[in-house]
Each structure stands twice: as C-alpha cells, then as structure tokens.
Protein backbone atom coordinates (compact mmCIF):
# COMPACT_ATOMS: atom_id res chain seq x y z
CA UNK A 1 105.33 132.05 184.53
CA UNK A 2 107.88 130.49 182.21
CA UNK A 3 110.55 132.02 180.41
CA UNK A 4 112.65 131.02 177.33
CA UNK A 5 116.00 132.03 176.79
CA UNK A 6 118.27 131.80 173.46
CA UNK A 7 121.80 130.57 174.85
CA UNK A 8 124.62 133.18 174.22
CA UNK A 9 122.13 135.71 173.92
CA UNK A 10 120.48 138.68 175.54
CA UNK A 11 117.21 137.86 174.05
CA UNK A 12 114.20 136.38 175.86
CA UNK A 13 110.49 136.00 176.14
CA UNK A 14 107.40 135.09 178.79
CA UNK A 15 104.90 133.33 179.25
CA UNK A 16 101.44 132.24 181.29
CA UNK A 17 101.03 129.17 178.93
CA UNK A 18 103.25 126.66 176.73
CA UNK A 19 101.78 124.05 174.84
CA UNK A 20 104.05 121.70 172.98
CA UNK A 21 102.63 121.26 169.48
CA UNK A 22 103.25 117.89 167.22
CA UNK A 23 102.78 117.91 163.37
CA UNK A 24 102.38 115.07 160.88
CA UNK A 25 104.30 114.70 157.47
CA UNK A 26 102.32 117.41 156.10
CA UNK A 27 103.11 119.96 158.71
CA UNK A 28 99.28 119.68 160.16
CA UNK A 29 98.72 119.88 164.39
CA UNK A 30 98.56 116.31 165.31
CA UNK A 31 98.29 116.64 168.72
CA UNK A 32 98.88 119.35 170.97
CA UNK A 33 100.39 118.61 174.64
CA UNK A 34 100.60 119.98 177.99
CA UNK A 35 104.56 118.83 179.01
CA UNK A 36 106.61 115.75 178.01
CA UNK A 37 108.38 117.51 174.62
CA UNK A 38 109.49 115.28 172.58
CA UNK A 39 112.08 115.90 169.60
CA UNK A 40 109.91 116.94 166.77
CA UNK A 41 107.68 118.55 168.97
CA UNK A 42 107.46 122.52 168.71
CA UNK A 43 107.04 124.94 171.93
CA UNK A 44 104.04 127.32 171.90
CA UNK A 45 103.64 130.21 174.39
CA UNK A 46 100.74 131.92 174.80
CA UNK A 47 98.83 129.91 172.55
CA UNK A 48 96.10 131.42 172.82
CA UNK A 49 97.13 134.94 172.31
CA UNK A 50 99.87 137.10 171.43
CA UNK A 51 101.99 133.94 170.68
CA UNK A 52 105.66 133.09 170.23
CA UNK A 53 106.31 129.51 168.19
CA UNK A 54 109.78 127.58 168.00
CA UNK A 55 110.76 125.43 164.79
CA UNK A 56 110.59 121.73 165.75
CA UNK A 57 112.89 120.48 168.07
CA UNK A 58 115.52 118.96 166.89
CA UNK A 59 117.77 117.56 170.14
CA UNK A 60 116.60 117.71 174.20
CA UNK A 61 119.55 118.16 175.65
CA UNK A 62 118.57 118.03 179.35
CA UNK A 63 115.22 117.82 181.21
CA UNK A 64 114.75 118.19 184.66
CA UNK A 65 115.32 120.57 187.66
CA UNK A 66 112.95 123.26 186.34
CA UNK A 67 115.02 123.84 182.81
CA UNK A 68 114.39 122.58 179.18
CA UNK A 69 117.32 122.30 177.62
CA UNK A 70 116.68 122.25 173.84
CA UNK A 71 118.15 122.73 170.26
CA UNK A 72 116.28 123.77 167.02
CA UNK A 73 118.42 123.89 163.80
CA UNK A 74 120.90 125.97 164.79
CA UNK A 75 119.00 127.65 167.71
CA UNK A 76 119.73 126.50 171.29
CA UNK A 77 116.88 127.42 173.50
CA UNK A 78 116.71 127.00 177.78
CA UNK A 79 113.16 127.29 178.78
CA UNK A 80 113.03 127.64 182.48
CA UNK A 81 109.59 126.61 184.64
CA UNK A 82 109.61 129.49 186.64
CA UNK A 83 111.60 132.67 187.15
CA UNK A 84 112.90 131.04 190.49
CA UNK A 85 114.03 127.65 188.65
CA UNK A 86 115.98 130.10 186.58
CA UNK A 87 117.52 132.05 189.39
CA UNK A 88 118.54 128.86 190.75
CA UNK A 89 119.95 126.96 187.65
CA UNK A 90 122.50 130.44 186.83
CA UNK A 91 123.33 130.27 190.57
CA UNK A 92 124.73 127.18 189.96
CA UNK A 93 126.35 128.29 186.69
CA UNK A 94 128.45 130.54 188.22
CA UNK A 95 126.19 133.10 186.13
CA UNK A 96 124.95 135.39 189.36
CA UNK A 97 125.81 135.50 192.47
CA UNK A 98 123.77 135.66 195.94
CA UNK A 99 123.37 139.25 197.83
C-alpha cells in the first residue's frame, strides 16, 4: 500500500499501484516506469483504475528510507512505501509518539 501526503496539509490519498509516467515535448506517455522517478517524471496511482495523477515533478528532494520526497510547482508531496515506512519516518519527526 502506498500513501501520498501534501506537506502542511491534512489531505492524503492510497494506493495498490504507482507508476511513474514520462512525457515528451508534446505532453505524449513516453515511457511509463515501475520506481526510479526522475524530475519530469509524473506519479500515477492506481493507474489502472480510479486514478490520482501529479503534475510533473519538478525537484526530488530526498529518496530513500521508504519516503519520496518531492516538489511539483508549488506542491510539495511525501509519498511513503508503506503505511509502516510512514509510521516510522513521523516517529522520527517528532510528529507521533510511541504507546
């Protein structure tokens, strides 16, 4: 399961699948990959179904540990691998706190 997060905001969405999706000059699919987003590059979820599509990225701002860090014009997104990545990375934060 992944979930994507706006930063500094309550809103959120899930997902089985992500696909990262990169266009040519003429805004036409080029390619279509599994991981490695690159800037340029937009983020897909569900793909295949009731889908939810970013505007190209436009800066990575950190990559690894189970979070994707990313901006889009003046959106910044956190797309985390799993629900537990996520648990872990606002543990870390200082966001929650452990029972």
């Amino acid at each position: 399961m992944f979930k994507l997060t706006k930063c500094n905001s309550e809103w959120s969405t899930s997902a089985q699948t992500i696909k990262w999706v990169e266009r040519d000059s003429s805004d036409r699919i080029k390619h279509i990959h599994d991981s490695n987003p690159k800037v340029g590059f937009s983020l897909a979820m569900d793909p295949y179904g009731n889908q939810y599509q970013t505007e190209p990225i436009t800066e990575i701002i950190n990559d690894e540990g189970g979070v994707i860090h990313f901006k889009i014009k003046d959106v910044e997104y956190k797309l985390f691998l799993t629900d537990y990545f996520k648990n872990i990375y606002l543990q870390f934060e200082g966001e929650i706190t452990e029972d």
